[in-house]
N, C-alpha and C. Protein backbone atom coordinates (compact mmCIF):
# COMPACT_ATOMS: atom_id res chain seq x y z
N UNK A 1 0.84 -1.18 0.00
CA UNK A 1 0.00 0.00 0.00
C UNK A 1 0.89 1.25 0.00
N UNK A 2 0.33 1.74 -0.82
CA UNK A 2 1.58 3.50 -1.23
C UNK A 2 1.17 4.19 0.34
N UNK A 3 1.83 5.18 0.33
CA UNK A 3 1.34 6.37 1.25
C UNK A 3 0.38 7.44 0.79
N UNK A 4 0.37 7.42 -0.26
CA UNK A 4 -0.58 8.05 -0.87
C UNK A 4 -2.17 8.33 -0.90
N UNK A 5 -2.32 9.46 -0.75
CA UNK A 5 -4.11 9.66 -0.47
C UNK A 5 -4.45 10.53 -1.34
N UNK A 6 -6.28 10.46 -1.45
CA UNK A 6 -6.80 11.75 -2.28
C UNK A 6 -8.08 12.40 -1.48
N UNK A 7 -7.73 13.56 -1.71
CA UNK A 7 -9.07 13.93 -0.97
C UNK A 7 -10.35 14.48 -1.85
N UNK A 8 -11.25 14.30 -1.60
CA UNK A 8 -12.06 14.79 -2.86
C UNK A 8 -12.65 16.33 -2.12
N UNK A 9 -12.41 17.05 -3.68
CA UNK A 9 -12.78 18.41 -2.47
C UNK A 9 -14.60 18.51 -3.04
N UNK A 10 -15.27 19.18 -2.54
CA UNK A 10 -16.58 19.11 -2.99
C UNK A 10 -16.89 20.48 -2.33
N UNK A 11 -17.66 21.61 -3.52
CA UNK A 11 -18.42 22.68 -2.92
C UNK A 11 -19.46 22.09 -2.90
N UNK A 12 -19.98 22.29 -1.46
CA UNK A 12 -21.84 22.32 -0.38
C UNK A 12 -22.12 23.62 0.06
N UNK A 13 -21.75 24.54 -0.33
CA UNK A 13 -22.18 25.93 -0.70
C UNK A 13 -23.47 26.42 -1.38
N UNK A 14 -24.03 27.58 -1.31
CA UNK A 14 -24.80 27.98 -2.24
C UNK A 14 -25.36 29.39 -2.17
N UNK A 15 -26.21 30.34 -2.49
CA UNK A 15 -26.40 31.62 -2.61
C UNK A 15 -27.33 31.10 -0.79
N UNK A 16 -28.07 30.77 -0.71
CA UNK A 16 -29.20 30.30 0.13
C UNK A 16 -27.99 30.01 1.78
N UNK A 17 -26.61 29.68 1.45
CA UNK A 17 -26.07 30.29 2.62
C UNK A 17 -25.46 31.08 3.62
N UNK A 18 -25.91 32.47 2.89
CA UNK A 18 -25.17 34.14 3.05
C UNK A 18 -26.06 34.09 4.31
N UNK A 19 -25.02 34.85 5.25
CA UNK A 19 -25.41 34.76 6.71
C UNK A 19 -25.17 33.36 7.67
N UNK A 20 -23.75 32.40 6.74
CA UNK A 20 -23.64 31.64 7.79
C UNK A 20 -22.38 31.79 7.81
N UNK A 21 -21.61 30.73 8.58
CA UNK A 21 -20.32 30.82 8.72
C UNK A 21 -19.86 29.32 8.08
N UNK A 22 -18.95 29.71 6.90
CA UNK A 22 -17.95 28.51 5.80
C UNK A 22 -16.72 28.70 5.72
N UNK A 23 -16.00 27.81 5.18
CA UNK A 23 -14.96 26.98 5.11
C UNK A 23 -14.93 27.36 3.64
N UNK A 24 -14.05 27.92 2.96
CA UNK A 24 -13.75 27.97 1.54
C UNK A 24 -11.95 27.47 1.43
N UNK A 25 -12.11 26.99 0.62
CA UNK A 25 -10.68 26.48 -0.23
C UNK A 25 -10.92 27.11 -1.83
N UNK A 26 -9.62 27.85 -1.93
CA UNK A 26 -9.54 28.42 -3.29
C UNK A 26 -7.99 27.80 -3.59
N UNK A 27 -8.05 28.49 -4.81
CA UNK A 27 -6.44 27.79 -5.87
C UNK A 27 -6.04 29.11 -6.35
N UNK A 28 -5.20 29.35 -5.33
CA UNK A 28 -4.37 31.01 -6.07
C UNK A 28 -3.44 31.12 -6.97
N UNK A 29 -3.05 32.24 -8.13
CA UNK A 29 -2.40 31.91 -8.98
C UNK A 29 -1.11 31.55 -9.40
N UNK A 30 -0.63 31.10 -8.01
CA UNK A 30 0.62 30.07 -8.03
C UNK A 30 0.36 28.81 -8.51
N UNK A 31 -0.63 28.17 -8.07
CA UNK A 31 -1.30 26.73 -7.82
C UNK A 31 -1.50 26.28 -6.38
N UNK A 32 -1.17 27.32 -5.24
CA UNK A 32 -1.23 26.87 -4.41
C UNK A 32 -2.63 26.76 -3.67
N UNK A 33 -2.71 26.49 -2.49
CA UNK A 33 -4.01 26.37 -1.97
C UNK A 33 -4.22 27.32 -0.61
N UNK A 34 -5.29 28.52 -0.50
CA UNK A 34 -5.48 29.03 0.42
C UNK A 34 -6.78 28.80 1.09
N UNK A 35 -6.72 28.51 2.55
CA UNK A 35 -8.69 28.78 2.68
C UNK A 35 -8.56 29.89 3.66
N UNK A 36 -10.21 30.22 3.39
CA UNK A 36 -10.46 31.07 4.07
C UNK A 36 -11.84 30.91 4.92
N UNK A 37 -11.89 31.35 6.15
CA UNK A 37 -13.03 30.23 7.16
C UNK A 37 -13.58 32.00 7.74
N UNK A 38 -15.04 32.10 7.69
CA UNK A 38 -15.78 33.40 7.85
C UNK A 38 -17.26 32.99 7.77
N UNK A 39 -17.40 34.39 7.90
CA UNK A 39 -19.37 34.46 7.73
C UNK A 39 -19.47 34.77 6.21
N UNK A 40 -20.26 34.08 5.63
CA UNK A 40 -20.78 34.05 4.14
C UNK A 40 -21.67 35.90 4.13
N UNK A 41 -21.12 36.93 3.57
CA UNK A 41 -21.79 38.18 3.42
C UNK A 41 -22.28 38.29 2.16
N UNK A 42 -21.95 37.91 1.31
CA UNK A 42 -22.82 38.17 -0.24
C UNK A 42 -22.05 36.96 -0.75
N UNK A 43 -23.18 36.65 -2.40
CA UNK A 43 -22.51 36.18 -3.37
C UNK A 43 -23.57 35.83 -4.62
N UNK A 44 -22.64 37.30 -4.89
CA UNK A 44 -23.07 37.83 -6.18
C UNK A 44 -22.22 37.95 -7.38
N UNK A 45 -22.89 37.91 -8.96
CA UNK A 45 -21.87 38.36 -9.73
C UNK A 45 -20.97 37.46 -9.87
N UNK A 46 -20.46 36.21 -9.06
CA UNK A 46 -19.45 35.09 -9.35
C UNK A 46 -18.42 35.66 -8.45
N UNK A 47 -18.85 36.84 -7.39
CA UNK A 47 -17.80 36.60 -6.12
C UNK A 47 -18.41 36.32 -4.97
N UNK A 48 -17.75 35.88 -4.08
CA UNK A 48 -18.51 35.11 -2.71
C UNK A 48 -17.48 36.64 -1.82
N UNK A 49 -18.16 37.26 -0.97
CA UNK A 49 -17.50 38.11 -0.09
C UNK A 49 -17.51 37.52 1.65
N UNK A 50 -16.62 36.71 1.96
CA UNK A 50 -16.46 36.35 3.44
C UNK A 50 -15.93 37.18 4.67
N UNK A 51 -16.81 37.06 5.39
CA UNK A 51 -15.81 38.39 6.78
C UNK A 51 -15.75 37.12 7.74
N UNK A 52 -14.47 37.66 7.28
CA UNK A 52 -13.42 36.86 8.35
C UNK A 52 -13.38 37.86 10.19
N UNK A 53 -12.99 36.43 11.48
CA UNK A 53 -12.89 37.00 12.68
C UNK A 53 -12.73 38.31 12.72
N UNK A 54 -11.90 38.87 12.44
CA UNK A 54 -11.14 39.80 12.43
C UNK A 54 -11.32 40.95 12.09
N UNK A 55 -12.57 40.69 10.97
CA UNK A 55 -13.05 41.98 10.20
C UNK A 55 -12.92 42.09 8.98
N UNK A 56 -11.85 41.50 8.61
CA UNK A 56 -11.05 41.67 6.93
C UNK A 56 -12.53 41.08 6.37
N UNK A 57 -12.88 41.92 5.01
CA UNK A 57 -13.83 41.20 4.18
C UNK A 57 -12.81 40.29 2.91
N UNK A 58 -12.68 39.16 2.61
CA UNK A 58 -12.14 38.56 1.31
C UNK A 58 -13.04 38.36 0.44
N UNK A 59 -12.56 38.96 -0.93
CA UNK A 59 -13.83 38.77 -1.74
C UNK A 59 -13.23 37.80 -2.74
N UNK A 60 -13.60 36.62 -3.16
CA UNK A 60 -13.20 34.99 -3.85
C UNK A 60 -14.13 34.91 -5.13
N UNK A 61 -13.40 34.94 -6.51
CA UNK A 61 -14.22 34.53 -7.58
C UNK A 61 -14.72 32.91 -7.44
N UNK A 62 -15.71 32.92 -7.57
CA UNK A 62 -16.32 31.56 -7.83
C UNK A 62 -15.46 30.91 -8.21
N UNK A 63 -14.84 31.15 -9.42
CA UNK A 63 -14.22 30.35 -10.51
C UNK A 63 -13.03 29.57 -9.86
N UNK A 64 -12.31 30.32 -8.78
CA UNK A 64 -10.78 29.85 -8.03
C UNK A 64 -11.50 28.89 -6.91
N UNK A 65 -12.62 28.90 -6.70
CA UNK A 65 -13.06 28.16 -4.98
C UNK A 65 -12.98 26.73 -5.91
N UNK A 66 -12.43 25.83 -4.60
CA UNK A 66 -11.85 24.57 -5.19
C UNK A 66 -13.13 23.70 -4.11
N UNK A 67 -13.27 24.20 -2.77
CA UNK A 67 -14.10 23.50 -2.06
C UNK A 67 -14.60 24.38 -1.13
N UNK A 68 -15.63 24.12 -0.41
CA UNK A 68 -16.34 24.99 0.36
C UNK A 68 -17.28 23.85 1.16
N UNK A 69 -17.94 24.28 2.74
CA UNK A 69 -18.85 23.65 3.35
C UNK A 69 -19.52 24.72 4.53
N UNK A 70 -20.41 24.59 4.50
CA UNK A 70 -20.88 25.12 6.09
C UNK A 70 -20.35 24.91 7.23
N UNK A 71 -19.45 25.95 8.01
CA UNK A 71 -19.11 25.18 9.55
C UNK A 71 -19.86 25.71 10.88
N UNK A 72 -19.87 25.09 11.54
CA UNK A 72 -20.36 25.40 12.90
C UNK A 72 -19.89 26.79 13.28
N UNK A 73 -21.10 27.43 13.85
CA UNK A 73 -20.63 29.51 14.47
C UNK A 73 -18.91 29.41 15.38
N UNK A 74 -18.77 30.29 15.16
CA UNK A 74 -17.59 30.67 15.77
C UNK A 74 -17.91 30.24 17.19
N UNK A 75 -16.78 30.19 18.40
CA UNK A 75 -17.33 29.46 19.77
C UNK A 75 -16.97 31.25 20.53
N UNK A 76 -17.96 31.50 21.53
CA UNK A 76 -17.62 32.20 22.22
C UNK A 76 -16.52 32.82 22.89
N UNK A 77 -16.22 33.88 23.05
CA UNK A 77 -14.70 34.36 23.72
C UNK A 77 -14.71 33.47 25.21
């Protein structure tokens, strides 16, 4: 048996979940892989706009998101 694995990435996203908090994986134009984990604020036009903890809004073309899911609310301070 190799060491080798695959993961299958799958967007479970959709317009119907603005106002929650997701998990996005995009493919930036290195090839590398960034995610970004926030509250879903719009997604419109073929960009998804996430606000992250912190405040930062990231705004993600559709086209680069490699995977995405709904996660559980942030946990209390």
């Amino acid at each position: 048996m190799s060491g080798r694995f695959a993961a299958r990435l799958v967007v479970s996203i959709s317009g119907a979940d603005v106002g929650r908090r997701i998990s996005l994986r995009r493919r930036l134009p290195t090839g590398e892989y960034s995610d970004v984990v926030g509250v879903l604020e719009s997604w419109a036009d073929g960009i998804l706009a996430v606000r992250r903890r912190n405040g930062e809004l990231v705004e993600v073309p559709e086209r680069i998101m490699v995977a995405a899911k709904v996660v559980p609310p942030q946990p209390p301070p």
